[in-house]
N, C-alpha and C. Protein backbone atom coordinates (compact mmCIF):
# COMPACT_ATOMS: atom_id res chain seq x y z
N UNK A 1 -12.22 -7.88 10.97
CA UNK A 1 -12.06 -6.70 10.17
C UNK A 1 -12.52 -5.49 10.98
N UNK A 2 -11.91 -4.22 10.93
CA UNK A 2 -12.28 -3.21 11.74
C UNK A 2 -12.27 -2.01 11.02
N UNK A 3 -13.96 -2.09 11.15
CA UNK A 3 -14.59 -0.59 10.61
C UNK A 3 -14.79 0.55 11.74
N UNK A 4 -13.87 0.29 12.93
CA UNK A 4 -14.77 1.15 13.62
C UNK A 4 -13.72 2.21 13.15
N UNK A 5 -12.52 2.24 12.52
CA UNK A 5 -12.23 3.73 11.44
C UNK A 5 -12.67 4.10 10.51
N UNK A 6 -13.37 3.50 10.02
CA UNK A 6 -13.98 3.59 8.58
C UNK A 6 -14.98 3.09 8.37
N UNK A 7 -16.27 3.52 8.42
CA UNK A 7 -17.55 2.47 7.92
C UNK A 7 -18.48 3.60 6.68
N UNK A 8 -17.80 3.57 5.12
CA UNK A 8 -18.69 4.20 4.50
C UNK A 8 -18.05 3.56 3.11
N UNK A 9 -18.71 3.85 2.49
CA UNK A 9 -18.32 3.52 1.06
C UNK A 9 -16.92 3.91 0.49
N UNK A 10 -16.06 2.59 0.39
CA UNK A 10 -14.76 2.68 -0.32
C UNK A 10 -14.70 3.32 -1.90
N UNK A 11 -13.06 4.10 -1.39
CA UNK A 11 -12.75 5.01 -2.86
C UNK A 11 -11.90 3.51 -3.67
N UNK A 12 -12.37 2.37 -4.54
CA UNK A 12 -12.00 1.75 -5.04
C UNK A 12 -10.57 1.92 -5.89
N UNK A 13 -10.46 3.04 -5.79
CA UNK A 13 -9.09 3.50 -6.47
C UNK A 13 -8.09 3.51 -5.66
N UNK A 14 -8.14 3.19 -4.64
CA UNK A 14 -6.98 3.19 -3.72
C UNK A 14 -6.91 1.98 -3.30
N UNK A 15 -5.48 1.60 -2.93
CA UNK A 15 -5.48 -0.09 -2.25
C UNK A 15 -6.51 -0.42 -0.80
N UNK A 16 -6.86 -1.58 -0.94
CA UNK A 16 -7.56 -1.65 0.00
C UNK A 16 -6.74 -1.31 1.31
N UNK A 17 -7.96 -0.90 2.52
CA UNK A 17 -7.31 -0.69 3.66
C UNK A 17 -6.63 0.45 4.16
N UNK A 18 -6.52 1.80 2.72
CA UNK A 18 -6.25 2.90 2.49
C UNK A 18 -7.02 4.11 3.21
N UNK A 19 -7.95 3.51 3.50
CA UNK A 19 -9.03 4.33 4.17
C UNK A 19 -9.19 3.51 6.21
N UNK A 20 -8.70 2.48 6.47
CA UNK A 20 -8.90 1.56 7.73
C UNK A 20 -9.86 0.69 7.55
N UNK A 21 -10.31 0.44 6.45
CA UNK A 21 -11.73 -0.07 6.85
C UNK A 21 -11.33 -1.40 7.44
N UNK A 22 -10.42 -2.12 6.28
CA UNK A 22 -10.14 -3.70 6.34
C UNK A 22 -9.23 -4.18 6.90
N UNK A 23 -8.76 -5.56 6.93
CA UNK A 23 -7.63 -5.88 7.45
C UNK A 23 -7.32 -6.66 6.64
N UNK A 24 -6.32 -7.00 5.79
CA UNK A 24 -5.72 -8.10 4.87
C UNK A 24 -5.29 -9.33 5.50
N UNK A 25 -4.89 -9.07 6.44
CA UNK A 25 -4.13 -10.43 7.32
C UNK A 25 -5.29 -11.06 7.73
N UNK A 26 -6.29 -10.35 8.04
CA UNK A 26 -7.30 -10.96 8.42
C UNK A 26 -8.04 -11.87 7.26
N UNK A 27 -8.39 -11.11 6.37
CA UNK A 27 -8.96 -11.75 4.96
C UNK A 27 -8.46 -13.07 5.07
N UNK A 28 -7.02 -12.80 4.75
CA UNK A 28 -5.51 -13.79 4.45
C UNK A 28 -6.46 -15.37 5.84
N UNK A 29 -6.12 -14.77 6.88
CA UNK A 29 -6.14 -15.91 7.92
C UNK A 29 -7.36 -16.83 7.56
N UNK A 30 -8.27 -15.99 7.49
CA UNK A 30 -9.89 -16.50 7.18
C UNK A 30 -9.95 -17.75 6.29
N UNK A 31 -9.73 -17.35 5.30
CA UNK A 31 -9.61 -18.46 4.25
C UNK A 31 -8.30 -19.09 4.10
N UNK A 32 -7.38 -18.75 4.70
CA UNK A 32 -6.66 -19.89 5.01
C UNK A 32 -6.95 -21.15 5.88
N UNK A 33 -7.73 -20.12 7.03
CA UNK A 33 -8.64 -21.57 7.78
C UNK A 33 -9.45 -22.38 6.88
N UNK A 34 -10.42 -21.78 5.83
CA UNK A 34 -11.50 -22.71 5.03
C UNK A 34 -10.33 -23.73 4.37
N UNK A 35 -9.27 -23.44 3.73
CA UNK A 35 -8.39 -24.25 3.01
C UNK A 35 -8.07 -25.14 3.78
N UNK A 36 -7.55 -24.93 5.24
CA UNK A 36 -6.49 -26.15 6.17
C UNK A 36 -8.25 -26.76 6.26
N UNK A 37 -9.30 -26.64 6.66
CA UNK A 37 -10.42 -27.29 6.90
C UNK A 37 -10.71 -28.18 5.79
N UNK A 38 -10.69 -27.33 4.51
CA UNK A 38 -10.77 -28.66 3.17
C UNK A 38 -9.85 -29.62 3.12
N UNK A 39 -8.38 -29.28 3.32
CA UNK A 39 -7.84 -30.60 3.46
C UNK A 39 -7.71 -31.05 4.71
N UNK A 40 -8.14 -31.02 5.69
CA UNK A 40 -7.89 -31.79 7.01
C UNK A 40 -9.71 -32.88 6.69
N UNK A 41 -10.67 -32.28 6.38
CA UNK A 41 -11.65 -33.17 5.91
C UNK A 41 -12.14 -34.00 4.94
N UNK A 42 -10.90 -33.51 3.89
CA UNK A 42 -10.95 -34.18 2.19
C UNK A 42 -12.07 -33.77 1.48
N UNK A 43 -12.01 -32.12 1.78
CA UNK A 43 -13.17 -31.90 1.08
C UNK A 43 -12.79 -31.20 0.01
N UNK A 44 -13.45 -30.83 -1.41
CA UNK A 44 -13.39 -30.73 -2.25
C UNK A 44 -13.31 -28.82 -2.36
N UNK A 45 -12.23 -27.88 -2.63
CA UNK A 45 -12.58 -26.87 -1.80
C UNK A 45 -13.34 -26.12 -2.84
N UNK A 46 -13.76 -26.09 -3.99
CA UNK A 46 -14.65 -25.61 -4.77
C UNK A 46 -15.66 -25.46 -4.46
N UNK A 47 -16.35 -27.38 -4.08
CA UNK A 47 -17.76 -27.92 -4.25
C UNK A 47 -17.58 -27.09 -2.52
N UNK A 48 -17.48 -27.18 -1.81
CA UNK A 48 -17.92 -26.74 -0.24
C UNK A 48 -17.26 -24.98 0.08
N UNK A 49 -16.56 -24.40 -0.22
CA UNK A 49 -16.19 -23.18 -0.15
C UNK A 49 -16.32 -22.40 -1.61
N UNK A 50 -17.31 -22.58 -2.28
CA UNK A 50 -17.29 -21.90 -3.69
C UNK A 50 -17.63 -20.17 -3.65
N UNK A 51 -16.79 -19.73 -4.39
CA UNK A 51 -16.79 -17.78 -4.48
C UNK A 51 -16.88 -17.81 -5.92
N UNK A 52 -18.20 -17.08 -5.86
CA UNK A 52 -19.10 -16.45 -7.48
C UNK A 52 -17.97 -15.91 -8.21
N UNK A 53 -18.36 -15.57 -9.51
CA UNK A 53 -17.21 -15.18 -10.61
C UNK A 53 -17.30 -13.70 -9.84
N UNK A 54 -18.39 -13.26 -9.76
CA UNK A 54 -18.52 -11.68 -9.66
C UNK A 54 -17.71 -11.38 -8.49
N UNK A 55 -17.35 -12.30 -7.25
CA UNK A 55 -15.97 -12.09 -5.76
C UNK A 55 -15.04 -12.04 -6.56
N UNK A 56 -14.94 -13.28 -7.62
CA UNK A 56 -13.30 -13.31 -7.40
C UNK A 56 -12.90 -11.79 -8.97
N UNK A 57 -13.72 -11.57 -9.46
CA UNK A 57 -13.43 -10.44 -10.18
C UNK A 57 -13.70 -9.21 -9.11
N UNK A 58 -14.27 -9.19 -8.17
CA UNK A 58 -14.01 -7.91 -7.26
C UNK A 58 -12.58 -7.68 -6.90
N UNK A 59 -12.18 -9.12 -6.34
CA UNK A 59 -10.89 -9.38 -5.71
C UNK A 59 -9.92 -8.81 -6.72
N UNK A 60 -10.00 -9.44 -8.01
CA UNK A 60 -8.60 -8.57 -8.66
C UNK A 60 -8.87 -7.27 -9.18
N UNK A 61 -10.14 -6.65 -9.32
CA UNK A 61 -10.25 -5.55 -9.23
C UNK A 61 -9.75 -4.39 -8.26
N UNK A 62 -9.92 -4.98 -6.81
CA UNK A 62 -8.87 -4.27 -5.49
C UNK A 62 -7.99 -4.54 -5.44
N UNK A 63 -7.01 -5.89 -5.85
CA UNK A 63 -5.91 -6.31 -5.44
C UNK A 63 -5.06 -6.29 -6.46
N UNK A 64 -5.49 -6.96 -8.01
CA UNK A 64 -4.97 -7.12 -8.98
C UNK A 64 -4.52 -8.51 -9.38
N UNK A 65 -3.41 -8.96 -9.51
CA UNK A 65 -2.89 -10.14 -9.70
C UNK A 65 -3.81 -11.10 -10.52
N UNK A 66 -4.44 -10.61 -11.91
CA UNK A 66 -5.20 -11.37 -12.74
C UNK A 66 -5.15 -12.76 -13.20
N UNK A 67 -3.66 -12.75 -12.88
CA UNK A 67 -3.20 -13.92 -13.38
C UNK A 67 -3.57 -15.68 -12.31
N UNK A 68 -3.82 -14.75 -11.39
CA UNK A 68 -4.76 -15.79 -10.41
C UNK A 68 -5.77 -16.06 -10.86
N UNK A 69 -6.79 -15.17 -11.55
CA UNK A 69 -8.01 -15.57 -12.29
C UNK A 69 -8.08 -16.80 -12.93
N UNK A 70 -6.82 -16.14 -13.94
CA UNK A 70 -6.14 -16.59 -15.31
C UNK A 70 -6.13 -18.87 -14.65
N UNK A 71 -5.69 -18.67 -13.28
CA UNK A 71 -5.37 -19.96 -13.00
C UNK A 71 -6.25 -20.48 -13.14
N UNK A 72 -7.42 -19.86 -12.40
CA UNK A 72 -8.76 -20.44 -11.42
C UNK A 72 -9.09 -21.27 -12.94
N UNK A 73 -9.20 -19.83 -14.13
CA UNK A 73 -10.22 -20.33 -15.29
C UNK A 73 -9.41 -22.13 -16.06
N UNK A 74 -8.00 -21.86 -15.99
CA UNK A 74 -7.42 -22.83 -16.18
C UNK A 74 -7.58 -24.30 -15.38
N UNK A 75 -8.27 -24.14 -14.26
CA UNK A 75 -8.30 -25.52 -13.24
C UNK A 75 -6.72 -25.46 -12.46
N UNK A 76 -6.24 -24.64 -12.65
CA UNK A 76 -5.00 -25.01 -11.81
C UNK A 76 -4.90 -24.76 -10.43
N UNK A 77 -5.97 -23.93 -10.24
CA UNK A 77 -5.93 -23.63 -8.28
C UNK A 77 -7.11 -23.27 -8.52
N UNK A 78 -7.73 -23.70 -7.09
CA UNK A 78 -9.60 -23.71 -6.53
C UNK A 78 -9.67 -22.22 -6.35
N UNK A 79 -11.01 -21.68 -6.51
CA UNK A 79 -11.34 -20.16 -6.24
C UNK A 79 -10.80 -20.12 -4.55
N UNK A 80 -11.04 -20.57 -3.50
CA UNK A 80 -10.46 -20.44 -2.72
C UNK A 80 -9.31 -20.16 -1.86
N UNK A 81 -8.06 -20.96 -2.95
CA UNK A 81 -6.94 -20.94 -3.06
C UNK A 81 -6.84 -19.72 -3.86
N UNK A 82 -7.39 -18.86 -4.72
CA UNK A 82 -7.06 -17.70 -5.36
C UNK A 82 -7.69 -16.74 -3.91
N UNK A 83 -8.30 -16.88 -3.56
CA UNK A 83 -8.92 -16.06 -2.36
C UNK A 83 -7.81 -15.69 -1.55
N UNK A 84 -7.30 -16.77 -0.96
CA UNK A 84 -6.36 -16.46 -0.24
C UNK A 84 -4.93 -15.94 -0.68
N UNK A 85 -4.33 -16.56 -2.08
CA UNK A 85 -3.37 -16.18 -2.01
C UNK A 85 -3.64 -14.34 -2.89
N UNK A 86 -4.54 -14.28 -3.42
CA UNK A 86 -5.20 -12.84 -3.73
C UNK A 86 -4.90 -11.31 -2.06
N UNK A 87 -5.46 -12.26 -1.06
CA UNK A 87 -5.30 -11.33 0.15
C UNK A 87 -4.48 -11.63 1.27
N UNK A 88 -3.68 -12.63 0.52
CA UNK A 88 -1.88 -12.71 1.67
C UNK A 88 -0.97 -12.08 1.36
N UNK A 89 -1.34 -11.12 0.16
CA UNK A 89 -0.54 -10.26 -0.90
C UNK A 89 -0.86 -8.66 -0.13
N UNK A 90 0.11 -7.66 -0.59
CA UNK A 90 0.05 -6.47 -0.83
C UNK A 90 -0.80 -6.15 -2.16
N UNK A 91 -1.79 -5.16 -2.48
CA UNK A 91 -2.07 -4.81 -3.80
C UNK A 91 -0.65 -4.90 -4.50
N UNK A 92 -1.23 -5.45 -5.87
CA UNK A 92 -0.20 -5.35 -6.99
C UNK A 92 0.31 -4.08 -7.23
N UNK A 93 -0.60 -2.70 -7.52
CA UNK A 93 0.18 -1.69 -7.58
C UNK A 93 0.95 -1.15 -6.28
N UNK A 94 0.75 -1.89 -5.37
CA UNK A 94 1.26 -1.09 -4.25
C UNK A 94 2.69 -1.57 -4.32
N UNK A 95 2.66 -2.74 -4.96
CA UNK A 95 4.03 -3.68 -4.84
C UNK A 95 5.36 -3.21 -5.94
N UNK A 96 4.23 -2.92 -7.17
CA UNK A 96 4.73 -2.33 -8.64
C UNK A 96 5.04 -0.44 -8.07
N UNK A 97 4.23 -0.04 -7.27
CA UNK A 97 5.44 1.50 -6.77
C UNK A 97 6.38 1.01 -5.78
N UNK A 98 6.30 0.19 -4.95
CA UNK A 98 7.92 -0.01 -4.46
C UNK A 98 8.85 -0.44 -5.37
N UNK A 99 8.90 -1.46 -6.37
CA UNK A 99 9.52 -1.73 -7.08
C UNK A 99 10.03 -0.38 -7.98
N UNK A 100 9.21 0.07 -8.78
CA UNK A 100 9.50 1.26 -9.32
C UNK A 100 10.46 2.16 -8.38
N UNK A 101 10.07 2.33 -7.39
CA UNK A 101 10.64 3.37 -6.08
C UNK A 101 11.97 2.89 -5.85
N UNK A 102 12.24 2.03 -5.81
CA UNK A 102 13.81 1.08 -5.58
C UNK A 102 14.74 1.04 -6.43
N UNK A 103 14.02 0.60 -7.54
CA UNK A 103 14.37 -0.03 -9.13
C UNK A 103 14.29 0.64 -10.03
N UNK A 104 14.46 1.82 -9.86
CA UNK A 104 13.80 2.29 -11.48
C UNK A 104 13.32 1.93 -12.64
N UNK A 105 14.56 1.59 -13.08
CA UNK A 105 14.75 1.16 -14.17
C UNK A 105 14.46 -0.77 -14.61
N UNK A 106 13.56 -0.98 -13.41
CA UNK A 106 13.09 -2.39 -13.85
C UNK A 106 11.96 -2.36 -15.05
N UNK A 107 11.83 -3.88 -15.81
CA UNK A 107 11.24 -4.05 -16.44
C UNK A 107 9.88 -4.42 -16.49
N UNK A 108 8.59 -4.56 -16.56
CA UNK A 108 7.26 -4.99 -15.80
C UNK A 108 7.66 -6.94 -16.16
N UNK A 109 8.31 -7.29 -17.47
CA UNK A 109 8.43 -8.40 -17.72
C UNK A 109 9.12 -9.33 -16.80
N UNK A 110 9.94 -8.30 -16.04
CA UNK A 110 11.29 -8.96 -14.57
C UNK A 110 10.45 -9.70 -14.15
N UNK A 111 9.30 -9.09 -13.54
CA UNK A 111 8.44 -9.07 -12.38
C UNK A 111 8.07 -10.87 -12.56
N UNK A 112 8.00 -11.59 -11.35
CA UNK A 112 7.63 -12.98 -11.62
C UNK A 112 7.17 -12.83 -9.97
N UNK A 113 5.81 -13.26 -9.91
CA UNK A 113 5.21 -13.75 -8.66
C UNK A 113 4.75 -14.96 -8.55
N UNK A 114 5.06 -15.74 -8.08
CA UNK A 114 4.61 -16.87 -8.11
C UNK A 114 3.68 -17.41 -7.19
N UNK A 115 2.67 -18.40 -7.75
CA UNK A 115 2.09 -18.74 -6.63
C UNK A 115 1.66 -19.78 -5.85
């Protein structure tokens, strides 16, 4: 990650990386490594890579995509697996003004991301 453009307190209202601080791909790669490591060792990626409620509510707080939460709380994907696929993404609103910008006239209900 490279702060040497940016090292001060983020305007949370803007997508991350809006300012240089971060790098998403990087985020993205990071914990994609912890994931290929849980399954190349059969490890459990909860019990050995676990992220507090209070990360992964930061995470959709910058990024959005709640509905990853929505999984985690369901058991359907490990906090980890929301980690990553949370920061292999563009912010949600950043994604929802291109769409808008293109589309006008789309619906928010169109919208299907899957994950």
């Amino acid at each position: 990650m490279n702060h040497m453009v940016f090292n001060g307190r983020p305007d949370l209202s803007q997508p991350i990386d809006a300012q240089g601080g971060d790098n998403l791909d990087d985020a993205a790669y990071l914990f994609r490594l912890l994931l290929e490591d849980a399954s190349e060792q059969g490890l459990d990626e909860d019990e050995f890579y676990f992220l507090e409620d209070h990360m992964l509510s930061f995470f959709v707080r910058v990024q959005g995509y709640e509905f990853l939460l929505d999984a985690v709380a369901m058991g359907s994907i490990s906090r980890l697996r929301m980690a990553y696929e949370i920061w292999r993404r563009s912010a949600e609103c950043v994604l929802q003004d291109l769409i808008e910008a293109n589309m006008g006239d789309w619906g928010e209900d169109e919208l299907f991301i899957s994950i």
